[in-house]
PDB file of N, CA and C in Angstrom:
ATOM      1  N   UNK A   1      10.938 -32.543   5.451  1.00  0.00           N
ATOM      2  CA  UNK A   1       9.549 -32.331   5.740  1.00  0.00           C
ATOM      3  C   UNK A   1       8.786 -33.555   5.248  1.00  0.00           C
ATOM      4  N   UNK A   2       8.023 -33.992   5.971  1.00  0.00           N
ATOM      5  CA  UNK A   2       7.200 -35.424   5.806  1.00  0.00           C
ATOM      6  C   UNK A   2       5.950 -34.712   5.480  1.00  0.00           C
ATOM      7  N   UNK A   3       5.431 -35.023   4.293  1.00  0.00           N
ATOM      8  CA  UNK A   3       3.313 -35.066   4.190  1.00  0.00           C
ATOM      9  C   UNK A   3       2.750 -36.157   4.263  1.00  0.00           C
ATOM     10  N   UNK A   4       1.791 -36.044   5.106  1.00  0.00           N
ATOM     11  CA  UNK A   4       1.555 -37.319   5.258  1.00  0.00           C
ATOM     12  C   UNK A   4      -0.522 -37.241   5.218  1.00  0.00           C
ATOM     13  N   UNK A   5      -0.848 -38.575   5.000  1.00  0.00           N
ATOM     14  CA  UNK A   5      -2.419 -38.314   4.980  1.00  0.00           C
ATOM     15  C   UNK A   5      -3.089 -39.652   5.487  1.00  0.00           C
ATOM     16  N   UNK A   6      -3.467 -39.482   6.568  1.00  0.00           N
ATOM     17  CA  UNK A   6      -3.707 -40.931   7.997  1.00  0.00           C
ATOM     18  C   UNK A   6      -5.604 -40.998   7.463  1.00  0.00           C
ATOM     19  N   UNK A   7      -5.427 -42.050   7.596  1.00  0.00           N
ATOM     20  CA  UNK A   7      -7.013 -42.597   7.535  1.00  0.00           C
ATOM     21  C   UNK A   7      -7.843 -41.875   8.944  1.00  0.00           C
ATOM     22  N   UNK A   8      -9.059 -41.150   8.309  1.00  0.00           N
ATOM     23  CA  UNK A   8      -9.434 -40.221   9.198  1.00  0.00           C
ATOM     24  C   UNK A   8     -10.373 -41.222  10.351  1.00  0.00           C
ATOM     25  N   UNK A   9     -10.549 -41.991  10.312  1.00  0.00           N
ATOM     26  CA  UNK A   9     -10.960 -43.349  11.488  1.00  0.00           C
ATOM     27  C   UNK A   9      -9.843 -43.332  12.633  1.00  0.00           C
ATOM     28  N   UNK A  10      -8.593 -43.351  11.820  1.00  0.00           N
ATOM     29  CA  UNK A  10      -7.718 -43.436  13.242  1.00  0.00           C
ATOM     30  C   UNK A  10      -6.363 -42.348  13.699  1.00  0.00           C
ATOM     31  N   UNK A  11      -7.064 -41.008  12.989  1.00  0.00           N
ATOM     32  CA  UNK A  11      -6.342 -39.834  13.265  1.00  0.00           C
ATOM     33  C   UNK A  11      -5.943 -39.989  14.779  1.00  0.00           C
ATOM     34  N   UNK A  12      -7.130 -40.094  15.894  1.00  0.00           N
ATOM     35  CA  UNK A  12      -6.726 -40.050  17.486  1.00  0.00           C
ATOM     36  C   UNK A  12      -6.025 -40.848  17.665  1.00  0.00           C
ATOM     37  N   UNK A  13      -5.571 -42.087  17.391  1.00  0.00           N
ATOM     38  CA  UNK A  13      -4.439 -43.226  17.494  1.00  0.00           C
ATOM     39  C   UNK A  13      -3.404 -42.831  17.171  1.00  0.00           C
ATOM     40  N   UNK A  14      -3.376 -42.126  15.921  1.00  0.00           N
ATOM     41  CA  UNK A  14      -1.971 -41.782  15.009  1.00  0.00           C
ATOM     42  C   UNK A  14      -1.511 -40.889  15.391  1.00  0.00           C
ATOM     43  N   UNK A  15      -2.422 -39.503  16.219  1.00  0.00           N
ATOM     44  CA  UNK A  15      -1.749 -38.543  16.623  1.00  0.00           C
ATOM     45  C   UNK A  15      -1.263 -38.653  17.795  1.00  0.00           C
ATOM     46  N   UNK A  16      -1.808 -39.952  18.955  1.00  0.00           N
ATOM     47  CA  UNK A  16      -1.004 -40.338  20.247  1.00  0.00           C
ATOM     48  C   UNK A  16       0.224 -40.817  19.343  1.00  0.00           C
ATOM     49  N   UNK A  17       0.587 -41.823  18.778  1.00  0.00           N
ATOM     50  CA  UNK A  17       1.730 -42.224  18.613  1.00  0.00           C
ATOM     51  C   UNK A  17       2.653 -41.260  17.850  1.00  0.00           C
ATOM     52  N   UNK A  18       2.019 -40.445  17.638  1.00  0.00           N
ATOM     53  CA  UNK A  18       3.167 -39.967  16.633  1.00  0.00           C
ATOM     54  C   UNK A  18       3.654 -38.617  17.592  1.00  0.00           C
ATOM     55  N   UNK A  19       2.702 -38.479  18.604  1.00  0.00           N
ATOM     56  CA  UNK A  19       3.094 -37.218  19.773  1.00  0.00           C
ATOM     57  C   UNK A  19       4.463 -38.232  20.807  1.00  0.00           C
ATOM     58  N   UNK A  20       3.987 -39.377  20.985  1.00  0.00           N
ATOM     59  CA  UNK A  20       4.939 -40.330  21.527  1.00  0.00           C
ATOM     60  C   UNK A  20       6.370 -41.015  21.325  1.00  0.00           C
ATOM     61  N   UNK A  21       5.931 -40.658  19.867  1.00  0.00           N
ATOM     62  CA  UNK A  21       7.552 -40.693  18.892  1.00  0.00           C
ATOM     63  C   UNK A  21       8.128 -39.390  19.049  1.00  0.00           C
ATOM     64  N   UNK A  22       7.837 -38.323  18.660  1.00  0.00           N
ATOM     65  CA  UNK A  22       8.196 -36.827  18.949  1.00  0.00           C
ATOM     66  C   UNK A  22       8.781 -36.713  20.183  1.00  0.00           C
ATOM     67  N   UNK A  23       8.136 -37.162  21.025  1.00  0.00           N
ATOM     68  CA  UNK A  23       8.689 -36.524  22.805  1.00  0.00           C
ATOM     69  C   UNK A  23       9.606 -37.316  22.750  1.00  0.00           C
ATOM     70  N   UNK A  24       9.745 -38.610  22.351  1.00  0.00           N
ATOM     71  CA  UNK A  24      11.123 -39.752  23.044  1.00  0.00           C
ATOM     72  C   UNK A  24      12.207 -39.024  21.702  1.00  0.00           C
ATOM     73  N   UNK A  25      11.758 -38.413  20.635  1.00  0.00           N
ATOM     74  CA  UNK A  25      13.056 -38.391  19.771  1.00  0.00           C
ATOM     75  C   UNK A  25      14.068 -37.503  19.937  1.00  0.00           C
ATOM     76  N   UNK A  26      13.393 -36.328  20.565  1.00  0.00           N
ATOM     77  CA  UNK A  26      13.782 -34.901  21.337  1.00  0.00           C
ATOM     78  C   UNK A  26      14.702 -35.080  22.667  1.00  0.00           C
ATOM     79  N   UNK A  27      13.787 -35.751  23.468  1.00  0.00           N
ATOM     80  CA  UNK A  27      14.252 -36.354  24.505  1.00  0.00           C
ATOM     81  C   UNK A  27      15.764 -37.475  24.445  1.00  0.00           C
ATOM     82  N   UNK A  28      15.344 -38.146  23.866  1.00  0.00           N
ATOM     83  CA  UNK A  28      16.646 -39.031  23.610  1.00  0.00           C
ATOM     84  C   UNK A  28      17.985 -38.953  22.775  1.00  0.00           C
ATOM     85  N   UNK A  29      17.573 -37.788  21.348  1.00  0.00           N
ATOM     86  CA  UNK A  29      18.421 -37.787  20.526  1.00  0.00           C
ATOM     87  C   UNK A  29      18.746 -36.748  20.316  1.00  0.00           C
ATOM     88  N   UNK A  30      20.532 -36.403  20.682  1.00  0.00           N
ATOM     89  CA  UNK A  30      21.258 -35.123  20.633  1.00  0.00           C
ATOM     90  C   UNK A  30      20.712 -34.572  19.251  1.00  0.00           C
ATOM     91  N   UNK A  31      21.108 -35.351  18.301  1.00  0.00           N
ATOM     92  CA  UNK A  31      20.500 -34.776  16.379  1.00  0.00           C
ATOM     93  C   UNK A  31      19.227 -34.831  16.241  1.00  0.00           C
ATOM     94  N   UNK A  32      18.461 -34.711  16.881  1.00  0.00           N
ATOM     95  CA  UNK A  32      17.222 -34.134  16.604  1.00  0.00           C
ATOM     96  C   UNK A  32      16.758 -32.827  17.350  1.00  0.00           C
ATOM     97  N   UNK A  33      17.278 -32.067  16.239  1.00  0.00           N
ATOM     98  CA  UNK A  33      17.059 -30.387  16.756  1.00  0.00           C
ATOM     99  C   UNK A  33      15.391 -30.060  17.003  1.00  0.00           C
ATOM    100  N   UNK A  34      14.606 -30.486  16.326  1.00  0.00           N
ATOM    101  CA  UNK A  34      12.972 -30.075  16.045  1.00  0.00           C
ATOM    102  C   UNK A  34      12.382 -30.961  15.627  1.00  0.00           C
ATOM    103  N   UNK A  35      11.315 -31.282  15.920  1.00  0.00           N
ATOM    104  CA  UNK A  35       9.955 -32.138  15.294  1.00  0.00           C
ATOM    105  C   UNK A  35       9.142 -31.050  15.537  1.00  0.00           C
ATOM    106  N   UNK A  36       8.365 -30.911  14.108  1.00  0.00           N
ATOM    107  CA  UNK A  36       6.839 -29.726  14.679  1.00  0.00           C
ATOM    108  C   UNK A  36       6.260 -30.658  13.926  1.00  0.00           C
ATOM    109  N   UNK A  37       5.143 -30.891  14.619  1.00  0.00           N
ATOM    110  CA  UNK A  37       4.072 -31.927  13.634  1.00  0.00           C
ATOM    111  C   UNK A  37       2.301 -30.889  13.720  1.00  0.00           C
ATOM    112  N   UNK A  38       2.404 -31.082  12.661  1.00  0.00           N
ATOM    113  CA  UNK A  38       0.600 -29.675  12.684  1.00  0.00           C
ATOM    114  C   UNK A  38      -0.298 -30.710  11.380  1.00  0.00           C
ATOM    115  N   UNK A  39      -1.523 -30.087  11.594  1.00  0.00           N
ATOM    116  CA  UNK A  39      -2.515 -30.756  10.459  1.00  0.00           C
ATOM    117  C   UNK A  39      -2.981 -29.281   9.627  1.00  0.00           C
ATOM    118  N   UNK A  40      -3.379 -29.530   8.839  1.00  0.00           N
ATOM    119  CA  UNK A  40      -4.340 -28.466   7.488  1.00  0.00           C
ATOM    120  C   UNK A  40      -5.231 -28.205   8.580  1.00  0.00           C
ATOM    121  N   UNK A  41      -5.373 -26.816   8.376  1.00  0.00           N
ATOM    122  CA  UNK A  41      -6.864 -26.120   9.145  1.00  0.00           C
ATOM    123  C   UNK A  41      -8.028 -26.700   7.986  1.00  0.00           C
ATOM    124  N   UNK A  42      -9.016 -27.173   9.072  1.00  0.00           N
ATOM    125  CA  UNK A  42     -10.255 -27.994   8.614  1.00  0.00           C
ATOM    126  C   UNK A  42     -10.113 -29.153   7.571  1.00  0.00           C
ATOM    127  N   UNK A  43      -8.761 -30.191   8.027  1.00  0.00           N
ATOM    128  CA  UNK A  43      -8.432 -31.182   7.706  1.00  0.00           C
ATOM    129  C   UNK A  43      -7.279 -31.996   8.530  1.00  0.00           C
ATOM    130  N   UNK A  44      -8.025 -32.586   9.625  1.00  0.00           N
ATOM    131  CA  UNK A  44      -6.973 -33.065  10.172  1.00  0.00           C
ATOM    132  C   UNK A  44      -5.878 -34.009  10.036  1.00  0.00           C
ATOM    133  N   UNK A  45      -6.737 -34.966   8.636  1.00  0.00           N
ATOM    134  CA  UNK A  45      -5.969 -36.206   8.615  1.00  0.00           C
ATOM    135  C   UNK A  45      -4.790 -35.866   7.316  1.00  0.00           C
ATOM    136  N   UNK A  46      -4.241 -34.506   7.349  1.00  0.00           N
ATOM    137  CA  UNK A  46      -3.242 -34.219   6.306  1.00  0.00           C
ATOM    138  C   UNK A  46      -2.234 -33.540   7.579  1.00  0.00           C
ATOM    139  N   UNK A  47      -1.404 -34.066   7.643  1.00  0.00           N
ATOM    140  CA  UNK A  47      -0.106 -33.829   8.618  1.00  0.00           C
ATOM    141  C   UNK A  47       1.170 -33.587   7.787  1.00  0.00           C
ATOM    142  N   UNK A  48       1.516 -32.532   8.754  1.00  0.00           N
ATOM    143  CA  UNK A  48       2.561 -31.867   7.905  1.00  0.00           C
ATOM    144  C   UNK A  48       3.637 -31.959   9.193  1.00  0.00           C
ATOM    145  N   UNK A  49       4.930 -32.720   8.982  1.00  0.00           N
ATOM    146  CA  UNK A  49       5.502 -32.768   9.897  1.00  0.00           C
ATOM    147  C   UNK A  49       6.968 -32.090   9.498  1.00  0.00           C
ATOM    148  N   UNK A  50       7.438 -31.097   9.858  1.00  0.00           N
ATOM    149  CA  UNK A  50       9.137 -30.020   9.948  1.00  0.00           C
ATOM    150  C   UNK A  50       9.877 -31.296  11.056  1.00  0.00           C
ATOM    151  N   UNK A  51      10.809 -31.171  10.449  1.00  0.00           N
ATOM    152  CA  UNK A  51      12.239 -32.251  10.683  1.00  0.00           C
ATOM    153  C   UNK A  51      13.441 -31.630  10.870  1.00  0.00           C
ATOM    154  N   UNK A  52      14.210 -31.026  11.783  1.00  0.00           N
ATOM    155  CA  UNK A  52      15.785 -30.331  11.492  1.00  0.00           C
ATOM    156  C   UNK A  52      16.854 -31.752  12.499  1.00  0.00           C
ATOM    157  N   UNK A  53      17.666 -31.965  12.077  1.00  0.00           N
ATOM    158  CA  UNK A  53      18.497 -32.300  12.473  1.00  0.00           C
ATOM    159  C   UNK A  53      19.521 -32.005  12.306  1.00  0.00           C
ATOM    160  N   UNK A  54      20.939 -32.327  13.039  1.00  0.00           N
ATOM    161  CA  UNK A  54      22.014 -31.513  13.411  1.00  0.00           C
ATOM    162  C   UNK A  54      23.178 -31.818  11.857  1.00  0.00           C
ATOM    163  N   UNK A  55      22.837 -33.426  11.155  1.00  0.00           N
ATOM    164  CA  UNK A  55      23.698 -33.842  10.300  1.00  0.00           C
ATOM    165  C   UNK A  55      22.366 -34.766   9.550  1.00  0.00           C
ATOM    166  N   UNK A  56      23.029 -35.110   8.254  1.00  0.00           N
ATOM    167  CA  UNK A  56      22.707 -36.287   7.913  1.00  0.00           C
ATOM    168  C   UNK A  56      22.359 -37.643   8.844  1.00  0.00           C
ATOM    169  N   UNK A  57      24.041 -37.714   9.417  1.00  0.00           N
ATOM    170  CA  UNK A  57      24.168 -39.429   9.836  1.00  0.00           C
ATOM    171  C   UNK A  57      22.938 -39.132  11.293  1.00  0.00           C
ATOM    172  N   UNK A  58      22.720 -38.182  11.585  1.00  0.00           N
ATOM    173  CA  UNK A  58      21.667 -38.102  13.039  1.00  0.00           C
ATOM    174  C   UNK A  58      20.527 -38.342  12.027  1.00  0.00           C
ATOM    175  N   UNK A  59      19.844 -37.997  11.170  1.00  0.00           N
ATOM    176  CA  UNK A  59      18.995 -38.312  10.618  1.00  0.00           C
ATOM    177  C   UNK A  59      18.583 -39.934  10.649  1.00  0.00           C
ATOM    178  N   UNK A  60      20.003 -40.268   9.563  1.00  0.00           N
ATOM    179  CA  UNK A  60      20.005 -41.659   8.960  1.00  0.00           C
ATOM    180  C   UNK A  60      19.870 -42.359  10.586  1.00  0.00           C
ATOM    181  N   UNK A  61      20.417 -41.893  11.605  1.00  0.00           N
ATOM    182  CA  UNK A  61      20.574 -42.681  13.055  1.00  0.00           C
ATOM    183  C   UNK A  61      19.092 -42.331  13.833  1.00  0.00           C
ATOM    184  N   UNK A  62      18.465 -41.735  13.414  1.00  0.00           N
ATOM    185  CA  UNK A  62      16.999 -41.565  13.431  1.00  0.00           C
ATOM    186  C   UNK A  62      16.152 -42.784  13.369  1.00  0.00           C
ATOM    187  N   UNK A  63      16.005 -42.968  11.698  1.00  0.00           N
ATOM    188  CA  UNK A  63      15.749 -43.808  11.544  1.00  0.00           C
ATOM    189  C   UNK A  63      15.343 -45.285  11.846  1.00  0.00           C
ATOM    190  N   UNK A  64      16.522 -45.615  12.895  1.00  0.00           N
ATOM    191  CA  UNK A  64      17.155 -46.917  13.367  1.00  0.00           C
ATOM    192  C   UNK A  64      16.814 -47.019  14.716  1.00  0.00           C
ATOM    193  N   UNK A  65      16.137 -45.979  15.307  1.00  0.00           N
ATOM    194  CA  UNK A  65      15.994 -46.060  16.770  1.00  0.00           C
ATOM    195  C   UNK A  65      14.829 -47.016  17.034  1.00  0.00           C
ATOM    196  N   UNK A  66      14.468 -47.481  18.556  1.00  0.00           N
ATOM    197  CA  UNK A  66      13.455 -48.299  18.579  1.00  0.00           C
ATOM    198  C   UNK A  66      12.135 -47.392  18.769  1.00  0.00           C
ATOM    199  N   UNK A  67      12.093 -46.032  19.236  1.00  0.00           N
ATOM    200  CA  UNK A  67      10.823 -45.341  19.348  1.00  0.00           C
ATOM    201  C   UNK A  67      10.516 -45.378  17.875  1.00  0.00           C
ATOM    202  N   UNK A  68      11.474 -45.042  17.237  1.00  0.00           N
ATOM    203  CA  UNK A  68      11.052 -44.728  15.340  1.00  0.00           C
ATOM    204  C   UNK A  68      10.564 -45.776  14.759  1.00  0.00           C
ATOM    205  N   UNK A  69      10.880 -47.094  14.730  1.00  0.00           N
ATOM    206  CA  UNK A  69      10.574 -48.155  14.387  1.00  0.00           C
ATOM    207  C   UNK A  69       9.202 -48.488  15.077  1.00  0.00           C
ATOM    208  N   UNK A  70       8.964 -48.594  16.092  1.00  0.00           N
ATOM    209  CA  UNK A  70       7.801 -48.300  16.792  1.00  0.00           C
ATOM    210  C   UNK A  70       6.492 -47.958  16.180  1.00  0.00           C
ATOM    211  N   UNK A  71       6.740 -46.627  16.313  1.00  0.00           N
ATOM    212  CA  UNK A  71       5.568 -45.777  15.286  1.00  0.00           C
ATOM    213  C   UNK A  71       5.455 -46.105  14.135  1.00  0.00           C
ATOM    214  N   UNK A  72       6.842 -46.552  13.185  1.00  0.00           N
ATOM    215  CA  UNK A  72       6.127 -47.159  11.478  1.00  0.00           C
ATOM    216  C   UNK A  72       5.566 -48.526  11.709  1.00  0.00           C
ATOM    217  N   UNK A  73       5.982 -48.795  12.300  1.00  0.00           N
ATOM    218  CA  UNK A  73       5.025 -50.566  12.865  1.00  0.00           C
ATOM    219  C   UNK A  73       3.967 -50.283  13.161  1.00  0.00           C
ATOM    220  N   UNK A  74       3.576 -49.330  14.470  1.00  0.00           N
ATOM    221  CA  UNK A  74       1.946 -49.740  14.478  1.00  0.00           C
ATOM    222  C   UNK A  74       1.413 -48.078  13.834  1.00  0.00           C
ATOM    223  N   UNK A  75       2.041 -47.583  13.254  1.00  0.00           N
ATOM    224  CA  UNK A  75       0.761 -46.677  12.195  1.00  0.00           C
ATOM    225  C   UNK A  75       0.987 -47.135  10.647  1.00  0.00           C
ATOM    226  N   UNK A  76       1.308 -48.145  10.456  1.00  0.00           N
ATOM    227  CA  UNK A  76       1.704 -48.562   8.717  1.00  0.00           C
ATOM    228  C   UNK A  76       0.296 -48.466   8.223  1.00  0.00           C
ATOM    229  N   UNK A  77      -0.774 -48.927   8.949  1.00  0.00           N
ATOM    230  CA  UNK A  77      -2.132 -49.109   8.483  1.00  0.00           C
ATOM    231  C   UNK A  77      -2.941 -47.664   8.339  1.00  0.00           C
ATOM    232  N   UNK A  78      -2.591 -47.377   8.975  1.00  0.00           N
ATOM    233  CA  UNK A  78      -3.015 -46.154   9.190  1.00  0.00           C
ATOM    234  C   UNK A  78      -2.927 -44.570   8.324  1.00  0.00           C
ATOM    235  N   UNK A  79      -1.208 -44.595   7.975  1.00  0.00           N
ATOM    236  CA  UNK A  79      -1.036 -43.909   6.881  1.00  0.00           C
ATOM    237  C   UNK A  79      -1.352 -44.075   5.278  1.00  0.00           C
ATOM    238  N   UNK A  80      -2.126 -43.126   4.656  1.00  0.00           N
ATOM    239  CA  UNK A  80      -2.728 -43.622   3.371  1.00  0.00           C
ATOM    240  C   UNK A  80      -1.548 -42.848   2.170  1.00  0.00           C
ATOM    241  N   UNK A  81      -0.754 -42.105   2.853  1.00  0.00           N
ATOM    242  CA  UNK A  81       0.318 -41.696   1.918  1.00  0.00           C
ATOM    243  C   UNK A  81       1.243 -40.840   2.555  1.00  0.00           C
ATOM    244  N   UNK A  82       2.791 -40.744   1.730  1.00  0.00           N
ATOM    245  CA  UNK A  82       3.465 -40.379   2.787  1.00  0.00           C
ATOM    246  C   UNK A  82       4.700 -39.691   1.674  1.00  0.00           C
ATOM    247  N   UNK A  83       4.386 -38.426   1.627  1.00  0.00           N
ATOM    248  CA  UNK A  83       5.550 -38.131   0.912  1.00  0.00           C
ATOM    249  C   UNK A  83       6.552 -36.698   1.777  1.00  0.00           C
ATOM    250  N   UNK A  84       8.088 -37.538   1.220  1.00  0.00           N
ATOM    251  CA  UNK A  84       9.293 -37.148   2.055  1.00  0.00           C
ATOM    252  C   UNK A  84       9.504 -35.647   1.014  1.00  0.00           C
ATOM    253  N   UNK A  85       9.748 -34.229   1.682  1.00  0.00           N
ATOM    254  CA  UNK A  85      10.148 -33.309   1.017  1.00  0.00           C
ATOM    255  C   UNK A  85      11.398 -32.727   1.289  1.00  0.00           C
ATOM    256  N   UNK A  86      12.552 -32.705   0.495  1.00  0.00           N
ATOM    257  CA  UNK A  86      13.723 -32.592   0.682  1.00  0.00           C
ATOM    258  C   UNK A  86      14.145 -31.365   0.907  1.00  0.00           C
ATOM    259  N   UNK A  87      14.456 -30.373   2.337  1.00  0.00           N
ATOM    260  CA  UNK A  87      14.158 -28.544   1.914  1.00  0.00           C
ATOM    261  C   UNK A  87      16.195 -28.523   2.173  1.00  0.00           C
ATOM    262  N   UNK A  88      16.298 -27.255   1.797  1.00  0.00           N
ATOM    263  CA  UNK A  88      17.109 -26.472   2.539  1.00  0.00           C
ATOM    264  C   UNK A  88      17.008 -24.983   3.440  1.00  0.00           C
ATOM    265  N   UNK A  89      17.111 -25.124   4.592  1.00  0.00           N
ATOM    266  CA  UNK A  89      16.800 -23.833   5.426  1.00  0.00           C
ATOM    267  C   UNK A  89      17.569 -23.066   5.003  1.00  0.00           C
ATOM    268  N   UNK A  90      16.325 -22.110   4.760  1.00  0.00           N
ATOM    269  CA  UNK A  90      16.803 -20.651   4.595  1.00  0.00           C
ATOM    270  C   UNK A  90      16.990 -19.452   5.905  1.00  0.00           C
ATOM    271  N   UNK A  91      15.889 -19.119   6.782  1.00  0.00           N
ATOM    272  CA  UNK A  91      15.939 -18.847   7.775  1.00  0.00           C
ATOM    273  C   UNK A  91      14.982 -19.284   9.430  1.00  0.00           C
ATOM    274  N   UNK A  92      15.524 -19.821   9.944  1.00  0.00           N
ATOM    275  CA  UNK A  92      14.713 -20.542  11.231  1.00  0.00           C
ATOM    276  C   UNK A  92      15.186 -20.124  12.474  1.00  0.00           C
ATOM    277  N   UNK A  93      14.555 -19.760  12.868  1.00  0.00           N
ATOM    278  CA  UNK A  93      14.347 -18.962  14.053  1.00  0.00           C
ATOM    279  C   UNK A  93      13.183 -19.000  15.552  1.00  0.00           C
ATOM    280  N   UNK A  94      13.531 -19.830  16.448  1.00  0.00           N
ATOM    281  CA  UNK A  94      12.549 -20.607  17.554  1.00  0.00           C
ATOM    282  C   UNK A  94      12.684 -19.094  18.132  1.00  0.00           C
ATOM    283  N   UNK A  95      11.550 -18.865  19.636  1.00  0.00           N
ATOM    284  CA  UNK A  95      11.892 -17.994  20.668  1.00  0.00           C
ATOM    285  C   UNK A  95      11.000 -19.195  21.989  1.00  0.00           C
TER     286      UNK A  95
END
């Protein structure tokens, strides 16, 4: 789980690219089971982004892609903090 907190000037920028990273990562990458990306009700520029992938190495191979690289290039300015939360699923369940 990523928290993250985008400079509220360029939330509409950050949330195209980061909707643009999401669709190509889904789209392109067998190990990426889920991206849900949501903001705090009556705070948009606090993003809370859910991450499942199938393994580690799909993760770590995440990472390395060119859509992923992409998005930390042009939102580096943009994000004012960014902390990684390490979970283990307990129960998850899509319909």
């Amino acid at each position: 789980m990523a928290e993250l907190e985008i400079d509220p000037a360029q939330i509409g920028a950050y949330t195209a690219l980061l909707a643009q990273q999401v669709e190509a990562s889904v789209a392109k990458e067998p190990g990426v089971l889920m991206l849900h990306a949501v903001s705090l009700k009556g705070n948009p520029e606090r993003i809370r982004i859910l991450e499942v992938y199938a393994s580690q190495q799909d993760y770590e191979a995440h990472l390395q892609t060119p859509h992923f690289l992409k998005y930390k290039r042009l939102t580096a300015d943009m994000v004012k903090s960014l902390n990684l939360v390490n979970v283990d699923p307990i129960v998850m369940r899509a319909k």
